[in-house]
C-alpha atoms as a PDB file:
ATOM      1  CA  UNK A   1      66.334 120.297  83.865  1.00  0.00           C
ATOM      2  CA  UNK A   2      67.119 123.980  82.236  1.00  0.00           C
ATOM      3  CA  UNK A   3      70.007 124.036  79.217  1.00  0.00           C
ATOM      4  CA  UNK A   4      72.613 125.357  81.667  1.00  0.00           C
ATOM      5  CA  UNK A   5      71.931 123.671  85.129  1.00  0.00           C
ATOM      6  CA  UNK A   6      75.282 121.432  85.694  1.00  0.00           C
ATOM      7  CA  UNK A   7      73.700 117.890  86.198  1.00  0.00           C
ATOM      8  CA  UNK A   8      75.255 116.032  89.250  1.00  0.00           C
ATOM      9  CA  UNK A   9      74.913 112.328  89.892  1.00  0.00           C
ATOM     10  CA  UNK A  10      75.003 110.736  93.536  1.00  0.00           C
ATOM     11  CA  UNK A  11      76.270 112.914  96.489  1.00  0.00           C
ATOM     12  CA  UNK A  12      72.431 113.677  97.626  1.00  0.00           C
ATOM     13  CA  UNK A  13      74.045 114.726 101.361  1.00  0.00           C
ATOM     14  CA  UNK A  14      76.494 116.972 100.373  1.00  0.00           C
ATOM     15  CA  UNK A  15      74.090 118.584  97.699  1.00  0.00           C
ATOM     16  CA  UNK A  16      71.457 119.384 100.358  1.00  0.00           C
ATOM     17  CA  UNK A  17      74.130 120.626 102.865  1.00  0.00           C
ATOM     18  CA  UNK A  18      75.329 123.162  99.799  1.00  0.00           C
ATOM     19  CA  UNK A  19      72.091 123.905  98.663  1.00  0.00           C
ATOM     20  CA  UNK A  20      71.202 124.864 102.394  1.00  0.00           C
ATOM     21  CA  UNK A  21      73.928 126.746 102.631  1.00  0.00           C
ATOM     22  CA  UNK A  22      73.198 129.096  99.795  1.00  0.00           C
ATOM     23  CA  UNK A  23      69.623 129.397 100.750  1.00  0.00           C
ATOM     24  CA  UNK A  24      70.561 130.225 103.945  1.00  0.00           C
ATOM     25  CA  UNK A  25      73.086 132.568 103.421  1.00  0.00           C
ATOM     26  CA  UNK A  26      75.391 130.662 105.418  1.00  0.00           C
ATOM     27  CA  UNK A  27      78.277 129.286 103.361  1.00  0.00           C
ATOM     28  CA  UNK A  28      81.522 128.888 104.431  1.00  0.00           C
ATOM     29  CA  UNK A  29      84.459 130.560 102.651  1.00  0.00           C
ATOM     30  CA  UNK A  30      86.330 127.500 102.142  1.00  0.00           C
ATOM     31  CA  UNK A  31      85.798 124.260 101.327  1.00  0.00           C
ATOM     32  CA  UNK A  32      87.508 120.766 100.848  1.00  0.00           C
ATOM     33  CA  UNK A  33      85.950 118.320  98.631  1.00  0.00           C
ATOM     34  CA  UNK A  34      87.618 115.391  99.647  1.00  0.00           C
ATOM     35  CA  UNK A  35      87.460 111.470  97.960  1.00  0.00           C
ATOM     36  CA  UNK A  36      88.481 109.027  95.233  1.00  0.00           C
ATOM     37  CA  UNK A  37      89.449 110.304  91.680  1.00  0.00           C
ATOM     38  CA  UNK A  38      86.611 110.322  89.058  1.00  0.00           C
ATOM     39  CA  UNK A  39      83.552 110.462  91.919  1.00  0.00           C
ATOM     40  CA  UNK A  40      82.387 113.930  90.817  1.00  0.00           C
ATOM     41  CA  UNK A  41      84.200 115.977  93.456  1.00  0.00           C
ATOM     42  CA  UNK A  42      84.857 118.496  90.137  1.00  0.00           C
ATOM     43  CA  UNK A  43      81.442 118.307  88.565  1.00  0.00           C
ATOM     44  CA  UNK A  44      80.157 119.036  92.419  1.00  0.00           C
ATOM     45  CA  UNK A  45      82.447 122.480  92.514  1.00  0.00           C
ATOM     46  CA  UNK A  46      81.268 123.340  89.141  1.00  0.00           C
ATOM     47  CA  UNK A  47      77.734 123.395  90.380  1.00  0.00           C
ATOM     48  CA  UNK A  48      78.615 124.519  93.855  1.00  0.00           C
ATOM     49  CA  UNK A  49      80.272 127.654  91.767  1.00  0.00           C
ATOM     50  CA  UNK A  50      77.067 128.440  89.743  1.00  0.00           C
ATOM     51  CA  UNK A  51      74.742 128.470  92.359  1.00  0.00           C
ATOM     52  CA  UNK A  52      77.345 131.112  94.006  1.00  0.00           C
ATOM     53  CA  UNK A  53      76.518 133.490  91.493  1.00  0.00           C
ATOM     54  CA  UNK A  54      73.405 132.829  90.187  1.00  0.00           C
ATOM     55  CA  UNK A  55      71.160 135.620  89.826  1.00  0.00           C
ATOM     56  CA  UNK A  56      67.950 134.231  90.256  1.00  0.00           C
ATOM     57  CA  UNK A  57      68.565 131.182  93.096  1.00  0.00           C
ATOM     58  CA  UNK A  58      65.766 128.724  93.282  1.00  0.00           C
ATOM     59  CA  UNK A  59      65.526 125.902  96.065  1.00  0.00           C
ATOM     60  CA  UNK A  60      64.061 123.118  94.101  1.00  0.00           C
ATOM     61  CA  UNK A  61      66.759 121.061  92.816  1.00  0.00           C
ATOM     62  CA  UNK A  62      70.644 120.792  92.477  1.00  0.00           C
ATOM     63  CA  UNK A  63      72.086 123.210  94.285  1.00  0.00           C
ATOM     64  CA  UNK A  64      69.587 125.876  93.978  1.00  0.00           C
ATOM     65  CA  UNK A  65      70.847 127.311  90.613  1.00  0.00           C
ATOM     66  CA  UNK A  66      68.039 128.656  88.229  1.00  0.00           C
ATOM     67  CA  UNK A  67      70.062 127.591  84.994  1.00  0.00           C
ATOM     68  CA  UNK A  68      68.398 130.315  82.875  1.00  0.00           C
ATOM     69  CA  UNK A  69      70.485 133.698  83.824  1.00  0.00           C
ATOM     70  CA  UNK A  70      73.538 134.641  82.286  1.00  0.00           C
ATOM     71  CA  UNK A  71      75.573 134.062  84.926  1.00  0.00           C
ATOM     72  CA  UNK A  72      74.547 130.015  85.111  1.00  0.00           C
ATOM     73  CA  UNK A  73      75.232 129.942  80.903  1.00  0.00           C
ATOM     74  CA  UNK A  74      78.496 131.842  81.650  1.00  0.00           C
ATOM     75  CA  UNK A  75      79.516 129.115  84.754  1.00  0.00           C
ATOM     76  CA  UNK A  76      78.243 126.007  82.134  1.00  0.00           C
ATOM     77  CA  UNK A  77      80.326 126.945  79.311  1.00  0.00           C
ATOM     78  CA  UNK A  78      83.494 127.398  81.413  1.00  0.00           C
ATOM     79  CA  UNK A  79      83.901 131.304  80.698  1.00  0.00           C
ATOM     80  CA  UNK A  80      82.160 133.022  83.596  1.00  0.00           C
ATOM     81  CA  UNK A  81      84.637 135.974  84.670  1.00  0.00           C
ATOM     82  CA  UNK A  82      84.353 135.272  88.393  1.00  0.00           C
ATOM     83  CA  UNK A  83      85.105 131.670  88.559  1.00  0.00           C
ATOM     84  CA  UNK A  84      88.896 130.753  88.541  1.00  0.00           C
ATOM     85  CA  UNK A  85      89.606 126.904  87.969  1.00  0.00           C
ATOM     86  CA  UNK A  86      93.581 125.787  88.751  1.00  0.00           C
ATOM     87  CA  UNK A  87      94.902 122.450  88.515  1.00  0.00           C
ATOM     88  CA  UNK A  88      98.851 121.250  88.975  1.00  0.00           C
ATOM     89  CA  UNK A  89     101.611 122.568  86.024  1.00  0.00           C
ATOM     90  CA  UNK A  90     103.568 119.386  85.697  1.00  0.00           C
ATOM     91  CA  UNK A  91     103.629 117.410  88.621  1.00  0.00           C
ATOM     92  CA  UNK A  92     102.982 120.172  91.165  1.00  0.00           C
ATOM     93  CA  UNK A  93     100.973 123.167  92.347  1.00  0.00           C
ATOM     94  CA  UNK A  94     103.193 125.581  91.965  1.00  0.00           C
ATOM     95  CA  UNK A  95     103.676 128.934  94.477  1.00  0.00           C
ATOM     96  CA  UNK A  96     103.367 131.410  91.602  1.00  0.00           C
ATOM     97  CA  UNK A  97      99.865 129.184  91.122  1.00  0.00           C
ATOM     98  CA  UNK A  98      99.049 129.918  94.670  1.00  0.00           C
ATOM     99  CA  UNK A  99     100.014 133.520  94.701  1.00  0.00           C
ATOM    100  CA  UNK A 100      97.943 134.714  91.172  1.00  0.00           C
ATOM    101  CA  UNK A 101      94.849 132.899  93.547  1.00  0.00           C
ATOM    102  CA  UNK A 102      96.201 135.222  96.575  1.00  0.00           C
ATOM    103  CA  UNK A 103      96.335 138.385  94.541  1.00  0.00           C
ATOM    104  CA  UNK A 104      93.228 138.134  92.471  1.00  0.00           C
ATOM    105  CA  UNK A 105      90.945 136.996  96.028  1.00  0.00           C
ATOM    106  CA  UNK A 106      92.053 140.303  97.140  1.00  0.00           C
ATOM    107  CA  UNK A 107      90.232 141.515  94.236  1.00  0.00           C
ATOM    108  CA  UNK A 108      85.895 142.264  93.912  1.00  0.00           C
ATOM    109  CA  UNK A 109      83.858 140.760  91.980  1.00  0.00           C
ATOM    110  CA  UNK A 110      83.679 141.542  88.489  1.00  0.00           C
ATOM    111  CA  UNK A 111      80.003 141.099  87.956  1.00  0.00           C
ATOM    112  CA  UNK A 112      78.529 138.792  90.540  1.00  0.00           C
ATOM    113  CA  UNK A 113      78.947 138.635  94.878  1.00  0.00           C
ATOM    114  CA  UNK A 114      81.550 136.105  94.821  1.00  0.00           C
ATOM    115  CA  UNK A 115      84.932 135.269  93.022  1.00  0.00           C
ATOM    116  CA  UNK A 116      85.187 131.715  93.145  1.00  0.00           C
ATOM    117  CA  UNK A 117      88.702 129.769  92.891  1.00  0.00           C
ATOM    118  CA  UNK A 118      88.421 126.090  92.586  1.00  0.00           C
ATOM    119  CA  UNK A 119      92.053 124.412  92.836  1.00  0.00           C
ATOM    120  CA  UNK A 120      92.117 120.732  91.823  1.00  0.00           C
ATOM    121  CA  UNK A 121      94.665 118.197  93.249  1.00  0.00           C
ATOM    122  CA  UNK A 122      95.216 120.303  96.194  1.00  0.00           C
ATOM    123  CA  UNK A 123      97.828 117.376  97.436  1.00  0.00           C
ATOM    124  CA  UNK A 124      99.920 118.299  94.651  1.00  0.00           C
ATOM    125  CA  UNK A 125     100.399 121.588  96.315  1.00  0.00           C
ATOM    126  CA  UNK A 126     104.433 121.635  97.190  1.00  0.00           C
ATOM    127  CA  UNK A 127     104.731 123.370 101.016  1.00  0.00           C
ATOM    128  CA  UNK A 128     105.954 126.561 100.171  1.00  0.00           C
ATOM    129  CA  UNK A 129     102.320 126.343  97.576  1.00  0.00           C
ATOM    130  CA  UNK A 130     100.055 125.200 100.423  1.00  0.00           C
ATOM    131  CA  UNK A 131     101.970 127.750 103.474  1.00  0.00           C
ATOM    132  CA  UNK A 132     101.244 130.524 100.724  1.00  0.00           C
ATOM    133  CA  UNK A 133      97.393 130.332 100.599  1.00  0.00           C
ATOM    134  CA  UNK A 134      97.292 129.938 104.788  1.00  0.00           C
ATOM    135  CA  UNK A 135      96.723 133.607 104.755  1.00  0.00           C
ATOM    136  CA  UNK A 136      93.860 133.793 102.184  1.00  0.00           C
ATOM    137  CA  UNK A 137      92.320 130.880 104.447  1.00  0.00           C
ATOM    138  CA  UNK A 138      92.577 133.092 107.402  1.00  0.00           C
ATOM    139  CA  UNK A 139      91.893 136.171 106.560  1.00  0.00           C
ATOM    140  CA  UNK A 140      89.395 136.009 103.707  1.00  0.00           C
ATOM    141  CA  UNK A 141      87.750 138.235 101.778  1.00  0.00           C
ATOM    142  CA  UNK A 142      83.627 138.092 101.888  1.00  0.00           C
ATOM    143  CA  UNK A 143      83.570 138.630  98.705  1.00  0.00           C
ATOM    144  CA  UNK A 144      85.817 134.980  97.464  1.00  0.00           C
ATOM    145  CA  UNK A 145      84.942 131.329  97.877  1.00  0.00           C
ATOM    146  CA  UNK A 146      87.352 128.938  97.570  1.00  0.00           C
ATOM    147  CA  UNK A 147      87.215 125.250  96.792  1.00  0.00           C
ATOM    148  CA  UNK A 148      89.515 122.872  97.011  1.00  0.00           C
ATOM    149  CA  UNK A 149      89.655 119.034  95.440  1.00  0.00           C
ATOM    150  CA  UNK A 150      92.066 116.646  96.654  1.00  0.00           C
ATOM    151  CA  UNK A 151      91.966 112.864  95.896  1.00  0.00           C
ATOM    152  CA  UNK A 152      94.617 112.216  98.996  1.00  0.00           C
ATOM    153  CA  UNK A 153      93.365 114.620 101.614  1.00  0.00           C
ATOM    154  CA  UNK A 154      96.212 112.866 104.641  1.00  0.00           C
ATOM    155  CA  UNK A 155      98.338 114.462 102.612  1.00  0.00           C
ATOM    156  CA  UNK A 156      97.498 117.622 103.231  1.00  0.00           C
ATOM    157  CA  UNK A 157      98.672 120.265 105.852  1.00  0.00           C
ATOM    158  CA  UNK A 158      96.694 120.170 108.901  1.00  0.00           C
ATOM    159  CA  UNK A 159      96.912 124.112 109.053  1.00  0.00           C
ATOM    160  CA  UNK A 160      94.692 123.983 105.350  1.00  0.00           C
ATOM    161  CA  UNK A 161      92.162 120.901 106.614  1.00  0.00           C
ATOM    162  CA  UNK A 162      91.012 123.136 109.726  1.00  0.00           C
ATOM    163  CA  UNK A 163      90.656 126.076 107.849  1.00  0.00           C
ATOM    164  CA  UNK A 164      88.174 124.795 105.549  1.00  0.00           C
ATOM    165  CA  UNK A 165      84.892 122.966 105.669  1.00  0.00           C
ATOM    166  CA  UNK A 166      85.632 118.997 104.801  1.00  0.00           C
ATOM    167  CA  UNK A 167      83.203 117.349 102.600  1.00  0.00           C
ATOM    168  CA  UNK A 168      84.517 113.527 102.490  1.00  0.00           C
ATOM    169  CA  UNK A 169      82.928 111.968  99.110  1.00  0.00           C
ATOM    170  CA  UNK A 170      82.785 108.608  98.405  1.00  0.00           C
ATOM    171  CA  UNK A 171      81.971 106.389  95.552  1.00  0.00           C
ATOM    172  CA  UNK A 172      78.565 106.336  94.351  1.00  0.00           C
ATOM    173  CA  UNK A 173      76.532 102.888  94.923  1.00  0.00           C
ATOM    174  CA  UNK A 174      76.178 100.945  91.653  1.00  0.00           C
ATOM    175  CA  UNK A 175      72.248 101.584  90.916  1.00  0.00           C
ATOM    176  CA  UNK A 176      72.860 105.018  91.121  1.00  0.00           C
ATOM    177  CA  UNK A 177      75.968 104.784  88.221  1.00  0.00           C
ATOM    178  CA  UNK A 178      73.475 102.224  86.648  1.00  0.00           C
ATOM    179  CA  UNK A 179      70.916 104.786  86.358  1.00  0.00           C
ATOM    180  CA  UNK A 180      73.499 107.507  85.550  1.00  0.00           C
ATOM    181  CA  UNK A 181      74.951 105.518  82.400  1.00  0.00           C
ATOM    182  CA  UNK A 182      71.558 104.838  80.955  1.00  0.00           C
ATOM    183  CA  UNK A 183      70.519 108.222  81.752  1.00  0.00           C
ATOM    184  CA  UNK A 184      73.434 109.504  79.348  1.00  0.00           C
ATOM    185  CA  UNK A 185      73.280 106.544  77.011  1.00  0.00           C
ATOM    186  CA  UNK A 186      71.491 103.991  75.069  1.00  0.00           C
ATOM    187  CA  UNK A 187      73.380 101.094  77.126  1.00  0.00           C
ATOM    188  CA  UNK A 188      71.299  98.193  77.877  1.00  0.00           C
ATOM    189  CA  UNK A 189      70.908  97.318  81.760  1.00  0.00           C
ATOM    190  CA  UNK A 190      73.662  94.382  81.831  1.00  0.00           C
ATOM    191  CA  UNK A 191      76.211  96.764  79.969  1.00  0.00           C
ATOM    192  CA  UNK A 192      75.732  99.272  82.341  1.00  0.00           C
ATOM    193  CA  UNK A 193      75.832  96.837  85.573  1.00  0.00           C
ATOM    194  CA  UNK A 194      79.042  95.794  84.494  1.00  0.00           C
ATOM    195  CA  UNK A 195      80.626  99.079  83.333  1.00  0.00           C
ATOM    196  CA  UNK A 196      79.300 100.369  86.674  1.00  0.00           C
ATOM    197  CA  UNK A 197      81.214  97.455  88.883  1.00  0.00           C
ATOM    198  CA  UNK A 198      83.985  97.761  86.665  1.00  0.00           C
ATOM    199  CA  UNK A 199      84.289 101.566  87.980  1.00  0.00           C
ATOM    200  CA  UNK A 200      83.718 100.504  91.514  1.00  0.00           C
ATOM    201  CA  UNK A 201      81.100 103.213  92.318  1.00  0.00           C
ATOM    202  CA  UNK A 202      83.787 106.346  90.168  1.00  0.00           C
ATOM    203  CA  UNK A 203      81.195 107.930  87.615  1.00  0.00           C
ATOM    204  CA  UNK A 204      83.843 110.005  85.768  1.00  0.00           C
ATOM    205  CA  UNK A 205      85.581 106.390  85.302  1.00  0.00           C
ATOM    206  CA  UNK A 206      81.775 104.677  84.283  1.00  0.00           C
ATOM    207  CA  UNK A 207      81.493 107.699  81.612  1.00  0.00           C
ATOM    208  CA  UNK A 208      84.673 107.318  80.129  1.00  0.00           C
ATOM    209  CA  UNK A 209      84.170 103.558  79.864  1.00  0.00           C
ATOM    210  CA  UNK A 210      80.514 104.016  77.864  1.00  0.00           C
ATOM    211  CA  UNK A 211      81.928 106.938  75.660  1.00  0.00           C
ATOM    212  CA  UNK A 212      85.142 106.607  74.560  1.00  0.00           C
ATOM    213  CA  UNK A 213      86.209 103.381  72.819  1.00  0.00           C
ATOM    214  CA  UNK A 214      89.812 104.255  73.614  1.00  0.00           C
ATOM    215  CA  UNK A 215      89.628 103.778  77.078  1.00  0.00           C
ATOM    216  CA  UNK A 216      87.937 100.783  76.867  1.00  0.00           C
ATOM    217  CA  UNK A 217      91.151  99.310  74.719  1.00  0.00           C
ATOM    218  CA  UNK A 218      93.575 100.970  77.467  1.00  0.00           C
ATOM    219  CA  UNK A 219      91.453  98.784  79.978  1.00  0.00           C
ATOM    220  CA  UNK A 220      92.417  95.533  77.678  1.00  0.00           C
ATOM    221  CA  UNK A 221      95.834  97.095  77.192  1.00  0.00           C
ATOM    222  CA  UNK A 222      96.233  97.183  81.251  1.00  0.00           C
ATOM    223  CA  UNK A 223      95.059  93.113  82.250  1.00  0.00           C
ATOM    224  CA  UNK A 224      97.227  91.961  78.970  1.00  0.00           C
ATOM    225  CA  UNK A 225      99.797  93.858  80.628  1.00  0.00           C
ATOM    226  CA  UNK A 226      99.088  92.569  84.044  1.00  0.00           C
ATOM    227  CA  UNK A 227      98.764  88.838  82.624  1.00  0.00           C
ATOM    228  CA  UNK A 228     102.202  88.742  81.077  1.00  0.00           C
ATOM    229  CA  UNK A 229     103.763  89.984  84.276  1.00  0.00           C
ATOM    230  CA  UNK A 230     102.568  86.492  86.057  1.00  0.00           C
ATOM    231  CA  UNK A 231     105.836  85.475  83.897  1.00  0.00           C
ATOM    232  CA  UNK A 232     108.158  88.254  84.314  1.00  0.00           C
ATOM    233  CA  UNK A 233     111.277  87.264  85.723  1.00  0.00           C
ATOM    234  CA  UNK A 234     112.326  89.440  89.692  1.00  0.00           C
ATOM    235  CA  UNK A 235     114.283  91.928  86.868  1.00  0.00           C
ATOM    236  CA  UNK A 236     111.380  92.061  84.765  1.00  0.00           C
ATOM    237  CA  UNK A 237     108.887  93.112  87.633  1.00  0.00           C
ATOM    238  CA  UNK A 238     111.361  95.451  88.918  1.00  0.00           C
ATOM    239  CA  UNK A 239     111.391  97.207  85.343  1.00  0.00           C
ATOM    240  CA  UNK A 240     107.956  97.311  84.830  1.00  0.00           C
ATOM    241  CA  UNK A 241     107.638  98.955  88.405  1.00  0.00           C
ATOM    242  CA  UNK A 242     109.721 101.703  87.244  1.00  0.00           C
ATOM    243  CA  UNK A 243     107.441 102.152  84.068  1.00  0.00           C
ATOM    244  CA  UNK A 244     104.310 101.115  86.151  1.00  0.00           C
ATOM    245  CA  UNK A 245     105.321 104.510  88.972  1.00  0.00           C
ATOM    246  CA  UNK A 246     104.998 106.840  86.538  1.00  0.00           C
ATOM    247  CA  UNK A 247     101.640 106.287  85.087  1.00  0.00           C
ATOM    248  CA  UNK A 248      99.235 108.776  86.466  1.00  0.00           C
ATOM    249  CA  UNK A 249      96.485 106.530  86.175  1.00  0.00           C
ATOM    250  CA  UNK A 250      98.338 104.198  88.969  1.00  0.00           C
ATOM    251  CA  UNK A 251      95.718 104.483  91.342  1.00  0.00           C
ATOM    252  CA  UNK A 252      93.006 103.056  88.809  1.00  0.00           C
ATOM    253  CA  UNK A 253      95.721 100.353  87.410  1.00  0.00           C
ATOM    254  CA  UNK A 254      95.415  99.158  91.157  1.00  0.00           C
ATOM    255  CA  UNK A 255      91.586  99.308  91.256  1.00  0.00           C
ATOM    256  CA  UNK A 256      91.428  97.070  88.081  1.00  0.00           C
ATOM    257  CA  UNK A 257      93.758  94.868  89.365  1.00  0.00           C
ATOM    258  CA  UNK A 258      91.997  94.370  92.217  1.00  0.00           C
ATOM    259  CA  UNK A 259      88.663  93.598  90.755  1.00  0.00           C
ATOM    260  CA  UNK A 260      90.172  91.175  88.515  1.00  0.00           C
ATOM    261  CA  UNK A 261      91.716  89.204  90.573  1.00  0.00           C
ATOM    262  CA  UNK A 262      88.727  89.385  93.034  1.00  0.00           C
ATOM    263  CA  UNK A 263      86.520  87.420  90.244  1.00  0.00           C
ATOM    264  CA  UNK A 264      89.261  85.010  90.122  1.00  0.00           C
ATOM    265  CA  UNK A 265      89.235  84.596  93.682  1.00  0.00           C
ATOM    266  CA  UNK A 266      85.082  83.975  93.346  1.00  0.00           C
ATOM    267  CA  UNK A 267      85.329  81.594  90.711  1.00  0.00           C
ATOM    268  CA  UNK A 268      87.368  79.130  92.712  1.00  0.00           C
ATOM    269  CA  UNK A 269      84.764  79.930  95.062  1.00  0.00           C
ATOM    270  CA  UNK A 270      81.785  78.971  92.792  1.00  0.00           C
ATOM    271  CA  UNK A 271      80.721  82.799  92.540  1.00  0.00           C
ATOM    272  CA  UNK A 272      80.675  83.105  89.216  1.00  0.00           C
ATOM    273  CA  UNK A 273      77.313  85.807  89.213  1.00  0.00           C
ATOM    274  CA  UNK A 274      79.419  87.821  91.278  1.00  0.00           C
ATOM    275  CA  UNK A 275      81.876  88.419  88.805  1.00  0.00           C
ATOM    276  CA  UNK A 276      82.492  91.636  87.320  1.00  0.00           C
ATOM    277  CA  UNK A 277      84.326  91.101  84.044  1.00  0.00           C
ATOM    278  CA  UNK A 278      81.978  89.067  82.656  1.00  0.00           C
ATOM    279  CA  UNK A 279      82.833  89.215  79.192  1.00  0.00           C
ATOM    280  CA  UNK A 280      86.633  87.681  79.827  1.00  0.00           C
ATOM    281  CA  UNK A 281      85.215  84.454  81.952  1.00  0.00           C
ATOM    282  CA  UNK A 282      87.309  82.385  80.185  1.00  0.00           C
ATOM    283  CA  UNK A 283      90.719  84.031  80.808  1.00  0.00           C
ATOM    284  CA  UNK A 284      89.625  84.527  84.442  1.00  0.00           C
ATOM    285  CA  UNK A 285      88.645  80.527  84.685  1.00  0.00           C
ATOM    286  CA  UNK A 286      91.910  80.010  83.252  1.00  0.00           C
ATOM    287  CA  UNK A 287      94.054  81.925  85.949  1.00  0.00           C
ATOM    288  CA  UNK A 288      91.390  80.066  88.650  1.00  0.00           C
ATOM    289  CA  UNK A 289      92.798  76.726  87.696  1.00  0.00           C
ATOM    290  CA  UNK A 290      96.298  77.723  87.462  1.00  0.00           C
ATOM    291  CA  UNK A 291      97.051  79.848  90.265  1.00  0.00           C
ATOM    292  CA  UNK A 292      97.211  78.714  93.705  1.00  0.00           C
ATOM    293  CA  UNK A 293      94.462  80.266  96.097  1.00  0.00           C
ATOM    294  CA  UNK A 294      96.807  81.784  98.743  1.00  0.00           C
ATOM    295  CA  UNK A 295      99.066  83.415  96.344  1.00  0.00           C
ATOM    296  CA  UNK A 296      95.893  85.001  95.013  1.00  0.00           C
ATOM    297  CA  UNK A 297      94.814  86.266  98.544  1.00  0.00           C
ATOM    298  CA  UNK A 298      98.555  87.508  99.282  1.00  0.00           C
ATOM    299  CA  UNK A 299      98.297  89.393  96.211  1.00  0.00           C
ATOM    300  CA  UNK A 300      95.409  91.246  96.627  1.00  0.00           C
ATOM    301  CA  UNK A 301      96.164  91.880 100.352  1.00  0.00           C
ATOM    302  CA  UNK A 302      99.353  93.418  99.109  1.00  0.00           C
ATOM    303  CA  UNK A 303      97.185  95.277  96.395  1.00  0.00           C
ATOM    304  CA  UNK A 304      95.080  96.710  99.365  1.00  0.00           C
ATOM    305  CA  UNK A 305      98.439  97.854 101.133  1.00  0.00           C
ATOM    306  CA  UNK A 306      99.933  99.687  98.401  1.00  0.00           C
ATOM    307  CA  UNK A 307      96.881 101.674  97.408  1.00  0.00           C
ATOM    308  CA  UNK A 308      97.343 102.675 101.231  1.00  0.00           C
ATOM    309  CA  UNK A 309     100.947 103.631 101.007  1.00  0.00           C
ATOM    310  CA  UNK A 310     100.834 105.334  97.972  1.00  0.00           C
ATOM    311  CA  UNK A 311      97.633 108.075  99.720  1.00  0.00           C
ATOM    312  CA  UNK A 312     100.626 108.284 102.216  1.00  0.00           C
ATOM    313  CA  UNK A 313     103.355 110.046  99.730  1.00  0.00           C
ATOM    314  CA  UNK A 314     105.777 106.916 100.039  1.00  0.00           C
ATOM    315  CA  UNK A 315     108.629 106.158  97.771  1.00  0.00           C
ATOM    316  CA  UNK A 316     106.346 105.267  94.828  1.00  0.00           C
ATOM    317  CA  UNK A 317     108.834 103.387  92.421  1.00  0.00           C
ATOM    318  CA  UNK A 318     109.825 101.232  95.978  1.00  0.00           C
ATOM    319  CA  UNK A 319     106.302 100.264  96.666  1.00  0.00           C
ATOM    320  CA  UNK A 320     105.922  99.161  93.226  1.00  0.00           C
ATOM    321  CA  UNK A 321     108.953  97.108  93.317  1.00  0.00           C
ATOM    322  CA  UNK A 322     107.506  95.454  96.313  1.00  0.00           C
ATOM    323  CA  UNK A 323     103.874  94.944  95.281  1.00  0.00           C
ATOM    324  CA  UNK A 324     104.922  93.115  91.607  1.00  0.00           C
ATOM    325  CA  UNK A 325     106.788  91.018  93.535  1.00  0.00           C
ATOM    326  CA  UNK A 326     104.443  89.589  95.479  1.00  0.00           C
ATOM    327  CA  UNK A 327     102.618  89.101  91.875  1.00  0.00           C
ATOM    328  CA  UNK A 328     101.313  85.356  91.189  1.00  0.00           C
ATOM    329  CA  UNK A 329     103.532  83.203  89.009  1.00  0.00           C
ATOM    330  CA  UNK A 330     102.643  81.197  85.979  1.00  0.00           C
ATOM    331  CA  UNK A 331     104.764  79.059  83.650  1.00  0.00           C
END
């Protein structure tokens, strides 16, 4: 691979349709990459951004870009003039957000043929936001590209879906996040096979678990957290709702809790190679013999409900309240 080609992992369809595109001369002016947070929607806009405005386009791998030209060292280092990156202030997209991306797509170029906005967390967008780049959508410029990311695309305005070309990504299968990890690392093959279950298929989230100690010890942090709460009191859950609603990481809190107590569901079934946290069989073998099999089921059911509800934009705090709950009890 050249210095300043942006590598992407998994997503082979959605490369080839982008790479087609370019060569082709046929892409779209907006698009919606779609999916689970930490999958590589991001690192796939990056790349989908230098191959834009690459001045020497090749067709042999990624998305065509050449990697060598200044424009591909401008897009890999994050300062290339023509690409525009926006992600929420605070807990919103904001209209005056929206309307500096209006203003400068009415704008050309300043040194390659397309200005290319990438706005991340598009369901963040606030109405008056999302109604304020409907224009832009419609009436484009053939100069500007525009990419959006959103982790909770139902969300979104049906008026902004049709108006751009959906690309729904998913999570990447666990030999390719395997391969990934010990591609970027000196793991060893088991390390990596659990790191990559543990992330259920998100590579950002597989990265972050090989690299940085810290968020391994958050990881710990979270099940010690979630293991005390089997003895919370109905007040104590209730609290902890309130503190668990406003975690931004609440979508991965529910993926980890629903892994773990998947593996304790398998070792009261006898599927102990199944497992995915390996290295804690004993507290999971602990929780098998003390917790009743259909309050383990109900939970993760109600698990699977939640993570629905909350993609929906429900009362978040409520839904908390409701899930911990319906949390096992111990002691």
């Amino acid at each position: 691979m050249d210095d300043f080609q942006m590598r992407i992992y998994g997503h082979a369809w959605a490369q080839d349709l982008l790479r087609r595109a370019i060569h082709n001369k046929a892409t779209r002016h907006a698009y919606l990459f779609a999916g689970p947070e930490h999958i590589g929607k991001t690192t796939l806009a990056r790349a989908f951004a230098q191959a834009l405005t690459c001045e020497r386009p090749e067709d042999e791998a990624g998305l065509g870009a050449c990697g060598r030209c200044r424009s591909c060292r401008l897009a890999a280092e994050g300062v290339h003039p023509d690409h525009r990156f926006f992600a929420p202030s605070g807990k919103q997209l904001l209209i005056d957000q929206i309307r500096e991306v209006v203003r400068e797509a009415a704008l050309s170029p300043v040194e390659s043929r397309y200005k290319v906005f990438i706005i991340t967390e598009f369901e963040r967008a606030n109405v008056n936001a999302a109604n304020a780049l409907l224009k832009t959508l419609e009436e484009p410029s053939a100069t500007t590209r525009i990419i959006l990311i959103s982790h909770q695309s139902s969300g979104l305005l049906d008026t902004i879906i049709s108006r751009c070309q959906l690309l729904r990504l998913r999570p990447l299968p666990e030999s390719e996040v395997v391969r990934a990890l010990q591609e970027r690392s000196d793991l060893a093959e088991m390390e990596a096979r659990r790191l990559a279950r543990l992330s259920n298929g998100r590579i950002g989230r597989a990265f972050a678990l090989a690299q940085d100690p810290e968020s391994q010890q958050s990881y710990d942090q979270r099940i010690q957290e979630m293991q005390a709460l089997l003895g919370y009191s109905p007040a104590q859950r209730i609290a902890y709702a309130q503190t668990l609603e406003r975690n931004k990481q609440l979508e991965t809190i529910l993926q980890e809790w629903l892994i773990w107590w998947r593996d304790v569901l398998m070792i009261q079934n006898r599927g102990q190679r199944l497992i995915i946290n390996q290295d804690r069989l004993d507290e999971l073998t602990e929780l098998a013999d003390a917790i009743p099999t259909c309050q383990i089921r109900r939970f993760l059911d109600a698990i699977m409900t939640t993570a629905r509800y909350l993609c929906k934009n429900v009362n978040r705090q409520l839904a908390m309240e409701a899930l911990l709950l319906k949390a096992p009890k111990r002691g």
